[in-house]
PDBML (XML) file of the C-alpha atoms, coordinates in Angstrom:
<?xml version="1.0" encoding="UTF-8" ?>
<PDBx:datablock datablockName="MODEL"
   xmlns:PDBx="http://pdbml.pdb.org/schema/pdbx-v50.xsd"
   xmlns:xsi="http://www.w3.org/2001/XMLSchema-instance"
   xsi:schemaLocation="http://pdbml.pdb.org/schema/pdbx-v50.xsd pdbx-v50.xsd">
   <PDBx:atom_siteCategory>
      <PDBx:atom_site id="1">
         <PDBx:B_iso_or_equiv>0.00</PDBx:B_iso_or_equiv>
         <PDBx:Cartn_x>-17.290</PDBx:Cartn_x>
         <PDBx:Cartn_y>-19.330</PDBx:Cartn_y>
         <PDBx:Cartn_z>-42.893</PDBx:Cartn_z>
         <PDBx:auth_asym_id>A</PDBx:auth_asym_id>
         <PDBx:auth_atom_id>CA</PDBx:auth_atom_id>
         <PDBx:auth_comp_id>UNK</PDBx:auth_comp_id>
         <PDBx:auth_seq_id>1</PDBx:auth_seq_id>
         <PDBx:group_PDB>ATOM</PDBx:group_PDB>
         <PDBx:label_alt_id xsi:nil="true" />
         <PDBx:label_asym_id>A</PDBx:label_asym_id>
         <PDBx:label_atom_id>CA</PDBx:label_atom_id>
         <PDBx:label_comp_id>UNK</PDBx:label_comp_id>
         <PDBx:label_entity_id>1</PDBx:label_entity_id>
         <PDBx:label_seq_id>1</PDBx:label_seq_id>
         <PDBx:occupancy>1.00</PDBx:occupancy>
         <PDBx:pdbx_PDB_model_num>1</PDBx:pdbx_PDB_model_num>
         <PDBx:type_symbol>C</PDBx:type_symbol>
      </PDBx:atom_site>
      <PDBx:atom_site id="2">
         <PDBx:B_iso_or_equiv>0.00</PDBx:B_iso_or_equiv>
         <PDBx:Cartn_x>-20.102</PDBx:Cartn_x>
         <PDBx:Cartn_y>-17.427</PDBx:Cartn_y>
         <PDBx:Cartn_z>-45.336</PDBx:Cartn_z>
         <PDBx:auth_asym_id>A</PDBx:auth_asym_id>
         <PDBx:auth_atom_id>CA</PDBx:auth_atom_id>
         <PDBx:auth_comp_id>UNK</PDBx:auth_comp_id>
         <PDBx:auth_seq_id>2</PDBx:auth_seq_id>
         <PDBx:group_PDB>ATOM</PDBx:group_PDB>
         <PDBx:label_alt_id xsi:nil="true" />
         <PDBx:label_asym_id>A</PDBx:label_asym_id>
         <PDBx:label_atom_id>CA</PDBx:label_atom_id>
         <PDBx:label_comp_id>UNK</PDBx:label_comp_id>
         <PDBx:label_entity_id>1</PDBx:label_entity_id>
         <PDBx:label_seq_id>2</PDBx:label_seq_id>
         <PDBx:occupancy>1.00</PDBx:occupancy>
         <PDBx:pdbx_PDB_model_num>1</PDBx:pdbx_PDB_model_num>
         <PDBx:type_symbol>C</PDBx:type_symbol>
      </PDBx:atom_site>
      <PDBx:atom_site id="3">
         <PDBx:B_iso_or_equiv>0.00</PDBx:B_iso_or_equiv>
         <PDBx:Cartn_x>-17.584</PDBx:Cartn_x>
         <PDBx:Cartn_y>-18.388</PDBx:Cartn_y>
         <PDBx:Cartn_z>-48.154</PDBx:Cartn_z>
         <PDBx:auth_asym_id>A</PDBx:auth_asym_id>
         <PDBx:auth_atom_id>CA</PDBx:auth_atom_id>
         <PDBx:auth_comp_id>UNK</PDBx:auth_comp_id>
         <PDBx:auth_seq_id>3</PDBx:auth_seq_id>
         <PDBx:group_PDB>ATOM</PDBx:group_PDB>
         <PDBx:label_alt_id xsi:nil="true" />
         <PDBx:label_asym_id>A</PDBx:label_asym_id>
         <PDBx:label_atom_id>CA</PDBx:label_atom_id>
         <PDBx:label_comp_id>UNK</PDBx:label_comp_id>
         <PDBx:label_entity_id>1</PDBx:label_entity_id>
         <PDBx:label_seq_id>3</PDBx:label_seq_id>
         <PDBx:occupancy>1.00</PDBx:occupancy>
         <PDBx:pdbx_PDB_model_num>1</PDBx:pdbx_PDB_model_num>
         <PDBx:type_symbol>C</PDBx:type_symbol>
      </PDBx:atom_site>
      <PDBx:atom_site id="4">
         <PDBx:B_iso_or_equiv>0.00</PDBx:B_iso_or_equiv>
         <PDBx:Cartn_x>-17.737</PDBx:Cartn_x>
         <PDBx:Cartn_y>-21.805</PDBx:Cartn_y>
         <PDBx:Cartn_z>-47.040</PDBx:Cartn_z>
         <PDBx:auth_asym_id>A</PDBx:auth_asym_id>
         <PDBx:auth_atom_id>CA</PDBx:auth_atom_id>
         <PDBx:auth_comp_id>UNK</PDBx:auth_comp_id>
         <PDBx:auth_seq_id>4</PDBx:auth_seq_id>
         <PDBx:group_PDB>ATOM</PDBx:group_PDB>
         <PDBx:label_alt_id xsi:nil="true" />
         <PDBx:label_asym_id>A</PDBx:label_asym_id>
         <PDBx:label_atom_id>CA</PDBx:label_atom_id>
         <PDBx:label_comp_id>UNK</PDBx:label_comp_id>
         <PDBx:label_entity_id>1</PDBx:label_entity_id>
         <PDBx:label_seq_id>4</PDBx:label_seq_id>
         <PDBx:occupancy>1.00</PDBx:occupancy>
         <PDBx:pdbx_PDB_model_num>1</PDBx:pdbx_PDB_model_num>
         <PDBx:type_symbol>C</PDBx:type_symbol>
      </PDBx:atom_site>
      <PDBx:atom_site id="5">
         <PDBx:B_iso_or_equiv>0.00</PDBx:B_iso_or_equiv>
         <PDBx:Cartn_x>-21.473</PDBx:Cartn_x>
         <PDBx:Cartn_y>-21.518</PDBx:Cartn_y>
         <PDBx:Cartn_z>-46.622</PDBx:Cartn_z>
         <PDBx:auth_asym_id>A</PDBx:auth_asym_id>
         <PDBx:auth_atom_id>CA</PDBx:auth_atom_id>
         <PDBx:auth_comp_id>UNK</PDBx:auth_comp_id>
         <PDBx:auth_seq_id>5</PDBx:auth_seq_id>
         <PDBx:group_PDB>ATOM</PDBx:group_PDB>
         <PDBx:label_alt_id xsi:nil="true" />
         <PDBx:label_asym_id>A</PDBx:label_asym_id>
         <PDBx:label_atom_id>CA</PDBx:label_atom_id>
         <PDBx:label_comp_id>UNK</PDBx:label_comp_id>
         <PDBx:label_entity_id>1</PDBx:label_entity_id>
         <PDBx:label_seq_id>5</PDBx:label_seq_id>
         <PDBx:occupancy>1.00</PDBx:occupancy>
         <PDBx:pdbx_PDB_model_num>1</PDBx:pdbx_PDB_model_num>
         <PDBx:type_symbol>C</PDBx:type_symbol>
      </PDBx:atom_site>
      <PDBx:atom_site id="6">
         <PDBx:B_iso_or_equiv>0.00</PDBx:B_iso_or_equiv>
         <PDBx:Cartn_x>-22.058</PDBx:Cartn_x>
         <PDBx:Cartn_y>-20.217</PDBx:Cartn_y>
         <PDBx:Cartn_z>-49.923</PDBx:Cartn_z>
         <PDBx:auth_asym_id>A</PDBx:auth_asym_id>
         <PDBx:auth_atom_id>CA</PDBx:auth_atom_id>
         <PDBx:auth_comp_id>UNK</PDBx:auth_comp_id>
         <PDBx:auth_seq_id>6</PDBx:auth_seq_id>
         <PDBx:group_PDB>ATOM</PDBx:group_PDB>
         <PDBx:label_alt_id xsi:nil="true" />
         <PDBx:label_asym_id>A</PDBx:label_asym_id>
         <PDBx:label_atom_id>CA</PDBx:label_atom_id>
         <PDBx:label_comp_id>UNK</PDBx:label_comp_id>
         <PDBx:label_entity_id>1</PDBx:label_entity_id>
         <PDBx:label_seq_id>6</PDBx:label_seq_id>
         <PDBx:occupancy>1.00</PDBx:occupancy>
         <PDBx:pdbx_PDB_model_num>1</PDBx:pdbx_PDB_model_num>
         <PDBx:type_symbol>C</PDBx:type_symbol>
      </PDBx:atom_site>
      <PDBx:atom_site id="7">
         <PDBx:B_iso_or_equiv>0.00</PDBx:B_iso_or_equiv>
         <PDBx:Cartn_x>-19.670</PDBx:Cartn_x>
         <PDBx:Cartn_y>-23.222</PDBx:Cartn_y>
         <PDBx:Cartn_z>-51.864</PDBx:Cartn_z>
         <PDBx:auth_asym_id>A</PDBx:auth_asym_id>
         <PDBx:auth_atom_id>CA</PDBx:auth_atom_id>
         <PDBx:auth_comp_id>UNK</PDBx:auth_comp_id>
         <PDBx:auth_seq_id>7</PDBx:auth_seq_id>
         <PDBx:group_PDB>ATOM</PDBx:group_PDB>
         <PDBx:label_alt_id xsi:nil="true" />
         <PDBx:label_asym_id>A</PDBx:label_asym_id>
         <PDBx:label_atom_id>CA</PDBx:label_atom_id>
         <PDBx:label_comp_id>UNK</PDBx:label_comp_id>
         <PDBx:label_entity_id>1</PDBx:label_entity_id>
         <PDBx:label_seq_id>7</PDBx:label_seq_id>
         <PDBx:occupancy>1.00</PDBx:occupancy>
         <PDBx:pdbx_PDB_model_num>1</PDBx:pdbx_PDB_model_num>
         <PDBx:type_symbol>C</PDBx:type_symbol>
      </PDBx:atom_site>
      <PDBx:atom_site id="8">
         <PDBx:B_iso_or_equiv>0.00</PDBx:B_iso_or_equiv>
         <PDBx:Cartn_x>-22.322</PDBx:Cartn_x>
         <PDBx:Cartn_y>-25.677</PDBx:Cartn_y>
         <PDBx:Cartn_z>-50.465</PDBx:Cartn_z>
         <PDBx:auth_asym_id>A</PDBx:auth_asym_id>
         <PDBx:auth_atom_id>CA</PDBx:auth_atom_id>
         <PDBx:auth_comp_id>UNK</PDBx:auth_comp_id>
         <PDBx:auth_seq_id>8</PDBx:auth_seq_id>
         <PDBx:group_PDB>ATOM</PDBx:group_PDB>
         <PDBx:label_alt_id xsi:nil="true" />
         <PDBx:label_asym_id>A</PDBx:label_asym_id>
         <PDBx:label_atom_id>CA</PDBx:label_atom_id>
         <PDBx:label_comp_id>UNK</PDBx:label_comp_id>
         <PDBx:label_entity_id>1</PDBx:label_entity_id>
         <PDBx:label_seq_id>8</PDBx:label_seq_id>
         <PDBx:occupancy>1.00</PDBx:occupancy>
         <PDBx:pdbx_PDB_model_num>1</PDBx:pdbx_PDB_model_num>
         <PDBx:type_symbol>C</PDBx:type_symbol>
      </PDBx:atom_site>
      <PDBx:atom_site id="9">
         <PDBx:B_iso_or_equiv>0.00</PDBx:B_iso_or_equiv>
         <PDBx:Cartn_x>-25.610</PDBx:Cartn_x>
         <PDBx:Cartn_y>-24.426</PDBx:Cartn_y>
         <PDBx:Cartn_z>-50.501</PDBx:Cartn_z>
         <PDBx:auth_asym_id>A</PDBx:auth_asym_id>
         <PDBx:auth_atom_id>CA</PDBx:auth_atom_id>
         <PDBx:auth_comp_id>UNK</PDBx:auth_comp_id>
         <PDBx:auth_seq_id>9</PDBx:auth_seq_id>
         <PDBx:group_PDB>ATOM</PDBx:group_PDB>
         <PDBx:label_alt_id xsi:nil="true" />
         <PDBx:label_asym_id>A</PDBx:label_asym_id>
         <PDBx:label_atom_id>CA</PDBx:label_atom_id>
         <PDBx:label_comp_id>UNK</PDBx:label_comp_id>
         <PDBx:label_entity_id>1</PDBx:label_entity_id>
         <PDBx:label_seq_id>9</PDBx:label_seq_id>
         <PDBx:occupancy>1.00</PDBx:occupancy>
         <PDBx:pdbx_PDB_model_num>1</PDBx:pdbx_PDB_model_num>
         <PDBx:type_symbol>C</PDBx:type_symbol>
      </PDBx:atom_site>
      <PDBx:atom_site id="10">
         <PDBx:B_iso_or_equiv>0.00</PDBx:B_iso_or_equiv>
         <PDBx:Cartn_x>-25.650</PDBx:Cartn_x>
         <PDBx:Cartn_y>-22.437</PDBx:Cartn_y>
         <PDBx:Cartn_z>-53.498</PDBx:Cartn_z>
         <PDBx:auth_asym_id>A</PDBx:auth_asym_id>
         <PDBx:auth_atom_id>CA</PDBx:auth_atom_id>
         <PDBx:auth_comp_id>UNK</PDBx:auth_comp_id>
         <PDBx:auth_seq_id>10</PDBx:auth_seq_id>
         <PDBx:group_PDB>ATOM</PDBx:group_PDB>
         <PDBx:label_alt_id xsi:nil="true" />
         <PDBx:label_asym_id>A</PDBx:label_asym_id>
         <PDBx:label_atom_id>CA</PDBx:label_atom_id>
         <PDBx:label_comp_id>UNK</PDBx:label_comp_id>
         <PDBx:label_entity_id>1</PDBx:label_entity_id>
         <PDBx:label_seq_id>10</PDBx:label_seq_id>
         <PDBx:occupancy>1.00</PDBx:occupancy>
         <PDBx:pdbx_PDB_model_num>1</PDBx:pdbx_PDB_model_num>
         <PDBx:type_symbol>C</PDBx:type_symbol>
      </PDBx:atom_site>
      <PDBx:atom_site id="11">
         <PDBx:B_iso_or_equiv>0.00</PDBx:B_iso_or_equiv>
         <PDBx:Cartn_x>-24.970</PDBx:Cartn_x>
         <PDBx:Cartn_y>-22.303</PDBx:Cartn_y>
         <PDBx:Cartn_z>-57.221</PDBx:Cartn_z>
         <PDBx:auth_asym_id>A</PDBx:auth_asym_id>
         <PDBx:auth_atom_id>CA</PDBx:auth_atom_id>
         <PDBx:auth_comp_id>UNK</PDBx:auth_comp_id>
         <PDBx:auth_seq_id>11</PDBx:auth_seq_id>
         <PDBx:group_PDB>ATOM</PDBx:group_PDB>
         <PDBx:label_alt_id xsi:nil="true" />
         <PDBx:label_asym_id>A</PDBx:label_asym_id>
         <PDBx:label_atom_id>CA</PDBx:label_atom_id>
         <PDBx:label_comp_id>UNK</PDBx:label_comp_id>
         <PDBx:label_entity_id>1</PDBx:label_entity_id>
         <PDBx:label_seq_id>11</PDBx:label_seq_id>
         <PDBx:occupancy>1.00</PDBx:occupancy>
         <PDBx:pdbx_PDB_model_num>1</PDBx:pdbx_PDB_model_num>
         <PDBx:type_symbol>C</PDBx:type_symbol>
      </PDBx:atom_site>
      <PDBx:atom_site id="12">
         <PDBx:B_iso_or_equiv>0.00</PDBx:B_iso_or_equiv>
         <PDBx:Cartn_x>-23.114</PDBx:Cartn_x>
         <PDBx:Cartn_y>-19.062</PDBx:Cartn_y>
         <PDBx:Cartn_z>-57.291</PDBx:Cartn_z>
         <PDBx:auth_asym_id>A</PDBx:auth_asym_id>
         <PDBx:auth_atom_id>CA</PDBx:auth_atom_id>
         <PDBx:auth_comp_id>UNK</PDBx:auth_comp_id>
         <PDBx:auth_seq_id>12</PDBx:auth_seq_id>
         <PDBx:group_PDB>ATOM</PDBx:group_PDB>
         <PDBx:label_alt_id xsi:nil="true" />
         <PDBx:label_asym_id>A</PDBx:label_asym_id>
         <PDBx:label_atom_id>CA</PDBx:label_atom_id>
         <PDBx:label_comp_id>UNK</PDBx:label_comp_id>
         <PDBx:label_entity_id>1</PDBx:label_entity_id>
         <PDBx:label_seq_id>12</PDBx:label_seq_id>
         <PDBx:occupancy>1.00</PDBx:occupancy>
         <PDBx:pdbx_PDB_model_num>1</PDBx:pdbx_PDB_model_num>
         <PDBx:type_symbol>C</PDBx:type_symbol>
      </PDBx:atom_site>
      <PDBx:atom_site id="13">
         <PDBx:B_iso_or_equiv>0.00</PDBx:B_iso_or_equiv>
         <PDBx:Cartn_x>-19.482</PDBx:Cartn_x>
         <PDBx:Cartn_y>-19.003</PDBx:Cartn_y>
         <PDBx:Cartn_z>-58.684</PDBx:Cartn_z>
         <PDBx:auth_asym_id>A</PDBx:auth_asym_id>
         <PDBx:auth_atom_id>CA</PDBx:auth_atom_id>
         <PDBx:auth_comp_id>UNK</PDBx:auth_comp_id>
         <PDBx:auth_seq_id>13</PDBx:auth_seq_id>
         <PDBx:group_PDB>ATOM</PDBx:group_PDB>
         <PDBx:label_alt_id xsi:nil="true" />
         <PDBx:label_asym_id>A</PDBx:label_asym_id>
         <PDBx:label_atom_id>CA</PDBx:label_atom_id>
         <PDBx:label_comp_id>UNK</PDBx:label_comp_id>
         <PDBx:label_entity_id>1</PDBx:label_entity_id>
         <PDBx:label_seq_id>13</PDBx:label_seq_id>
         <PDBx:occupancy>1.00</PDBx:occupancy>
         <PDBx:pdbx_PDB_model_num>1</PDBx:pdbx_PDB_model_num>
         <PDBx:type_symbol>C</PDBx:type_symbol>
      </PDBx:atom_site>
      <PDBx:atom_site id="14">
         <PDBx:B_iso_or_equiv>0.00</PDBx:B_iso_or_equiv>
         <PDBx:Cartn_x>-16.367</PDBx:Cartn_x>
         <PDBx:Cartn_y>-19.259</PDBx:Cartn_y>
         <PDBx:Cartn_z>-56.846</PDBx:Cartn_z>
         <PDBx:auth_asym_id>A</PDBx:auth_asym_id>
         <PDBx:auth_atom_id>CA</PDBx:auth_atom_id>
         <PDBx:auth_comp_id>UNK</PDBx:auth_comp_id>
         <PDBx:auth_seq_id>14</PDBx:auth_seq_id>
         <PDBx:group_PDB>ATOM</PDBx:group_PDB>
         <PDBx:label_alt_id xsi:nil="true" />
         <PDBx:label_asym_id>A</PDBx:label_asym_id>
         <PDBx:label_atom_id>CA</PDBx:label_atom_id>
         <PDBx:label_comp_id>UNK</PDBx:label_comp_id>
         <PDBx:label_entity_id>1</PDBx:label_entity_id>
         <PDBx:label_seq_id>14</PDBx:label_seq_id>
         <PDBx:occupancy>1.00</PDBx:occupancy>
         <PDBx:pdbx_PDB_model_num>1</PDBx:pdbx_PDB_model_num>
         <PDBx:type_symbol>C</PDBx:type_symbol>
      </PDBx:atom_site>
      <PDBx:atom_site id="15">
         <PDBx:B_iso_or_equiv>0.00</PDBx:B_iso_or_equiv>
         <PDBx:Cartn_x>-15.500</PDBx:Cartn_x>
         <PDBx:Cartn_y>-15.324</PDBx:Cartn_y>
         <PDBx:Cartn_z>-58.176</PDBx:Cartn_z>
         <PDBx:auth_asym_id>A</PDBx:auth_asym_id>
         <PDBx:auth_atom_id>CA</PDBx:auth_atom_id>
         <PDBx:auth_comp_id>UNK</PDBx:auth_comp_id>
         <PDBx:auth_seq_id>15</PDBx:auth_seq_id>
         <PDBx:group_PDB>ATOM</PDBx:group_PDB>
         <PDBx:label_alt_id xsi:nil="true" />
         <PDBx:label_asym_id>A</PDBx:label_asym_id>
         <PDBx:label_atom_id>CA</PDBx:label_atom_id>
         <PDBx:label_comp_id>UNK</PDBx:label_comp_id>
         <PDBx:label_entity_id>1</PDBx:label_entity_id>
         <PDBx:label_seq_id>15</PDBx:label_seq_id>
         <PDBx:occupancy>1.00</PDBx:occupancy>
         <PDBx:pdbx_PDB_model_num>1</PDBx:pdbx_PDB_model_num>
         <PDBx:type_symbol>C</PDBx:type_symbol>
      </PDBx:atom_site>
      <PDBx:atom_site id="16">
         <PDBx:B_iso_or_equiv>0.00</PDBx:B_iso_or_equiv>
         <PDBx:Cartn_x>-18.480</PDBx:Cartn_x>
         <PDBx:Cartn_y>-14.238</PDBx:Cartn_y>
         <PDBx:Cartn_z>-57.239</PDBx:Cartn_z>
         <PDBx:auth_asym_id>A</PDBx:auth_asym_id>
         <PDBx:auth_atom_id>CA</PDBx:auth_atom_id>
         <PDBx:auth_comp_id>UNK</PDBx:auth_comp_id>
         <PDBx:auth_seq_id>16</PDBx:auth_seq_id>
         <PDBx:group_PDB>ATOM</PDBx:group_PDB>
         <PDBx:label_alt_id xsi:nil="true" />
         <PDBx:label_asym_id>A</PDBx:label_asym_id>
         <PDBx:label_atom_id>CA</PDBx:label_atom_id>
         <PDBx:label_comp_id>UNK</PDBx:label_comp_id>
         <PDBx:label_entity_id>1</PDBx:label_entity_id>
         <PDBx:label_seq_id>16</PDBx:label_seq_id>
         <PDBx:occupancy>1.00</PDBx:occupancy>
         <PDBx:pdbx_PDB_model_num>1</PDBx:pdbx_PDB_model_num>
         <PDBx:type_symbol>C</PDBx:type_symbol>
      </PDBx:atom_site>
      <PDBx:atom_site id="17">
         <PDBx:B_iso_or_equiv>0.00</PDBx:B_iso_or_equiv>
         <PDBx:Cartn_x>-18.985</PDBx:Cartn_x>
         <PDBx:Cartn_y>-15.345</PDBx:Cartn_y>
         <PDBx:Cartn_z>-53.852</PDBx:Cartn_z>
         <PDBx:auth_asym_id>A</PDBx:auth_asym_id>
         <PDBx:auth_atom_id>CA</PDBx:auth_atom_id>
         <PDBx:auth_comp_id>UNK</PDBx:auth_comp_id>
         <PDBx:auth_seq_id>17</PDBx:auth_seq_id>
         <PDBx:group_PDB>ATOM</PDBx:group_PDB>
         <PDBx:label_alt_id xsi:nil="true" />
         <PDBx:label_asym_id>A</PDBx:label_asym_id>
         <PDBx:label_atom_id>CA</PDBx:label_atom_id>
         <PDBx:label_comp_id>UNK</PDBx:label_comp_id>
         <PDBx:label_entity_id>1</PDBx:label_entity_id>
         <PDBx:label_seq_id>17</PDBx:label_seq_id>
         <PDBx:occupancy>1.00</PDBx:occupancy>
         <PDBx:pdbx_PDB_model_num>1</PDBx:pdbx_PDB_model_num>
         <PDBx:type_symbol>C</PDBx:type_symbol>
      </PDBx:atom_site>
      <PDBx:atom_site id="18">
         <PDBx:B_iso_or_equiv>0.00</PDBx:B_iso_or_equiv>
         <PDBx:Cartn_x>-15.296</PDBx:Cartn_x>
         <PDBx:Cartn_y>-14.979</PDBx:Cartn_y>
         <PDBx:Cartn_z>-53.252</PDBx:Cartn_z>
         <PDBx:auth_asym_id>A</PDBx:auth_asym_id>
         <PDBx:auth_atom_id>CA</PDBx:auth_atom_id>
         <PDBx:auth_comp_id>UNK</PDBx:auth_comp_id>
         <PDBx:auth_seq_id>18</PDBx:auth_seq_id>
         <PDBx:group_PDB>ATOM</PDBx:group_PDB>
         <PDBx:label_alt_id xsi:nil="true" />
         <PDBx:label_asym_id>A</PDBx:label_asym_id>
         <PDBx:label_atom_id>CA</PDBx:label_atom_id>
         <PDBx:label_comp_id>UNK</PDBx:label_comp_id>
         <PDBx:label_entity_id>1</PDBx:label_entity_id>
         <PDBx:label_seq_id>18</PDBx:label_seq_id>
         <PDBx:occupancy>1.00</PDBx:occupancy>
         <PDBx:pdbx_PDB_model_num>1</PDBx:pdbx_PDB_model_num>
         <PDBx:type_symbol>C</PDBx:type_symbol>
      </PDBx:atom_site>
      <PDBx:atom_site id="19">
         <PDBx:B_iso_or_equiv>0.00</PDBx:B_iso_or_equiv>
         <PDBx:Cartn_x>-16.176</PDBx:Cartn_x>
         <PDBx:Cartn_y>-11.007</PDBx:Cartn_y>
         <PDBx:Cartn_z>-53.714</PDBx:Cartn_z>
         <PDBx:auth_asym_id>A</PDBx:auth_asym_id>
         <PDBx:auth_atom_id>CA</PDBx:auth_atom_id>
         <PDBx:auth_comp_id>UNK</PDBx:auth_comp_id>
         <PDBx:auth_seq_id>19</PDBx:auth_seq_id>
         <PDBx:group_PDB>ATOM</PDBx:group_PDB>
         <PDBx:label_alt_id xsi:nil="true" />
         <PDBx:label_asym_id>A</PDBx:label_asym_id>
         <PDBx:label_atom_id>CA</PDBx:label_atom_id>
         <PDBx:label_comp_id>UNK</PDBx:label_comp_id>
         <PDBx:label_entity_id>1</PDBx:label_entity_id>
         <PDBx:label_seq_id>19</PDBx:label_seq_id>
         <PDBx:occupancy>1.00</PDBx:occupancy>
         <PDBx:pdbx_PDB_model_num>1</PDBx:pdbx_PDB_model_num>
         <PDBx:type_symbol>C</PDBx:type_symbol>
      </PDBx:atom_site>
      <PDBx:atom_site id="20">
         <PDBx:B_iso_or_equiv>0.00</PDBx:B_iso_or_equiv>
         <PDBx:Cartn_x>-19.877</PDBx:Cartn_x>
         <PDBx:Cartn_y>-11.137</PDBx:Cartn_y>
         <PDBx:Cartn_z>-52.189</PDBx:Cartn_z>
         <PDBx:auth_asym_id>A</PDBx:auth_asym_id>
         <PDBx:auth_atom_id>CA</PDBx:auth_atom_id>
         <PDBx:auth_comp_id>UNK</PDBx:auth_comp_id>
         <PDBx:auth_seq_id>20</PDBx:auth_seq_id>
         <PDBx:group_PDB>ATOM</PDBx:group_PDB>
         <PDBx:label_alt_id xsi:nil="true" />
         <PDBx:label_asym_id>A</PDBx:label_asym_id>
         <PDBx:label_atom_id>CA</PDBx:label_atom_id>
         <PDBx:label_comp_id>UNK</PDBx:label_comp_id>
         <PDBx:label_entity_id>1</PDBx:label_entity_id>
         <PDBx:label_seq_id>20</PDBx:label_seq_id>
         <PDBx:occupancy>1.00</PDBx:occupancy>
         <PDBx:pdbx_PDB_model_num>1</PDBx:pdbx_PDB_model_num>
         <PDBx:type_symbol>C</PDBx:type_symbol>
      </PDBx:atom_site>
      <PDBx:atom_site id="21">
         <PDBx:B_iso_or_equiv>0.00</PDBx:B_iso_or_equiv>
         <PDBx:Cartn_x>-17.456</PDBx:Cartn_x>
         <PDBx:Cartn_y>-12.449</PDBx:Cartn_y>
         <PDBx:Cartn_z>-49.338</PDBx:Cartn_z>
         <PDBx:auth_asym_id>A</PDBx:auth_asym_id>
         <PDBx:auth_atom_id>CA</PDBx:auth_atom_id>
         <PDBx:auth_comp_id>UNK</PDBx:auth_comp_id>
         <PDBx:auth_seq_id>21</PDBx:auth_seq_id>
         <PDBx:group_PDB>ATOM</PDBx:group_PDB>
         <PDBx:label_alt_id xsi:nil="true" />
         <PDBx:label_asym_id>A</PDBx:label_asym_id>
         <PDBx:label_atom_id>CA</PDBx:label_atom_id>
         <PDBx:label_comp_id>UNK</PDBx:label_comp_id>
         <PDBx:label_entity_id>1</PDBx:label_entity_id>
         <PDBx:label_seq_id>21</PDBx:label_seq_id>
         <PDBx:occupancy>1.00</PDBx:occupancy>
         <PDBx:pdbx_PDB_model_num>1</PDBx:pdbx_PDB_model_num>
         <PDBx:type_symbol>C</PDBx:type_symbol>
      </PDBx:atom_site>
      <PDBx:atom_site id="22">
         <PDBx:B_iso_or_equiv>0.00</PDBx:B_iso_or_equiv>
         <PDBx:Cartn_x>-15.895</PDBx:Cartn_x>
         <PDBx:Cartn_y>-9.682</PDBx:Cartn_y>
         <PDBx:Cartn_z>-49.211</PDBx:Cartn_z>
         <PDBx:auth_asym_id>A</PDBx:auth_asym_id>
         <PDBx:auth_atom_id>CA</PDBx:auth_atom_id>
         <PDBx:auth_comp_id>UNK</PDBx:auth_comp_id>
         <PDBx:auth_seq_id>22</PDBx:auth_seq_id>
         <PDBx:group_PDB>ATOM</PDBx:group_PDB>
         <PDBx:label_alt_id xsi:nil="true" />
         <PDBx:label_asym_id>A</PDBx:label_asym_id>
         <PDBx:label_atom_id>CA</PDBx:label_atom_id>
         <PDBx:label_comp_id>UNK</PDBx:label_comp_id>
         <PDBx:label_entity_id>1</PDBx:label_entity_id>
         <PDBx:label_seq_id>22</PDBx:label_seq_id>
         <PDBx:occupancy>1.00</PDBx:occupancy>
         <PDBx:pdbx_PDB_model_num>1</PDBx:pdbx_PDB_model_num>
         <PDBx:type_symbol>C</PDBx:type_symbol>
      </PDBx:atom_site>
      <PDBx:atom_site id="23">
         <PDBx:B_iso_or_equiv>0.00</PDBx:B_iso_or_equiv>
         <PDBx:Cartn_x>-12.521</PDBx:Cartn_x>
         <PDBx:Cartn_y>-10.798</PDBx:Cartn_y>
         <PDBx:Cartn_z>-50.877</PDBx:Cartn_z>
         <PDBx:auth_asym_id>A</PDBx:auth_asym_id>
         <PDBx:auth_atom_id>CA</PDBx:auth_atom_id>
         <PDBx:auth_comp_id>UNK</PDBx:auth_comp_id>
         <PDBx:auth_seq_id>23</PDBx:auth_seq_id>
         <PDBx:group_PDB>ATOM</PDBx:group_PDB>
         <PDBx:label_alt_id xsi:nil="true" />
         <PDBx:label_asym_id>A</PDBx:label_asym_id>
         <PDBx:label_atom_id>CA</PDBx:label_atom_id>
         <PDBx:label_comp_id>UNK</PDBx:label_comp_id>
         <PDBx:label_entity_id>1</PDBx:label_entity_id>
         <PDBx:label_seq_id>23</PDBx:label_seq_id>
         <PDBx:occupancy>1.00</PDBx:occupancy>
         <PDBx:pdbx_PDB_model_num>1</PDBx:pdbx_PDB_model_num>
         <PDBx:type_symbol>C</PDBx:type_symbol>
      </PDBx:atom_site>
      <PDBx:atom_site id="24">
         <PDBx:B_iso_or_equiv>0.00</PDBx:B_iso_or_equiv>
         <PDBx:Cartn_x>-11.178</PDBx:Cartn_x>
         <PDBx:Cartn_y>-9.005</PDBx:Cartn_y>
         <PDBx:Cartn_z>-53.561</PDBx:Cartn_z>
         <PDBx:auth_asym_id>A</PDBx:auth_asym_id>
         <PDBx:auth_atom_id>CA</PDBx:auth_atom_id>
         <PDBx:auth_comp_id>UNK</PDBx:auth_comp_id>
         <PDBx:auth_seq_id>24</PDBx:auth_seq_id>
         <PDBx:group_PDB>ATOM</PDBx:group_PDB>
         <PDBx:label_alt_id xsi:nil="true" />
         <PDBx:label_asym_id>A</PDBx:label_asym_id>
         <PDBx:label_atom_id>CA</PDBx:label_atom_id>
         <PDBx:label_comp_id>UNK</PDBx:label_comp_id>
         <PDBx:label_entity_id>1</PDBx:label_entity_id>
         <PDBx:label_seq_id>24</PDBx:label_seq_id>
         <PDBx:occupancy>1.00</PDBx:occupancy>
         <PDBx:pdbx_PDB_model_num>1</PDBx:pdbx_PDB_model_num>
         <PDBx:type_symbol>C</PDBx:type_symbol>
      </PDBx:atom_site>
   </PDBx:atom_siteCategory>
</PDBx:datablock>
């Protein structure tokens, strides 16, 4: 759900909101 949160409201990339996610 934060992963999904983060893919709409912000710019960050997919790598590193996949990580700040906590995916690896």
């Amino acid at each position: 759900k934060q992963a999904a949160r983060w893919l709409t409201q912000t710019e960050l990339p997919i790598s590193e909101l996949a990580y700040r996610a906590g995916y690896s």
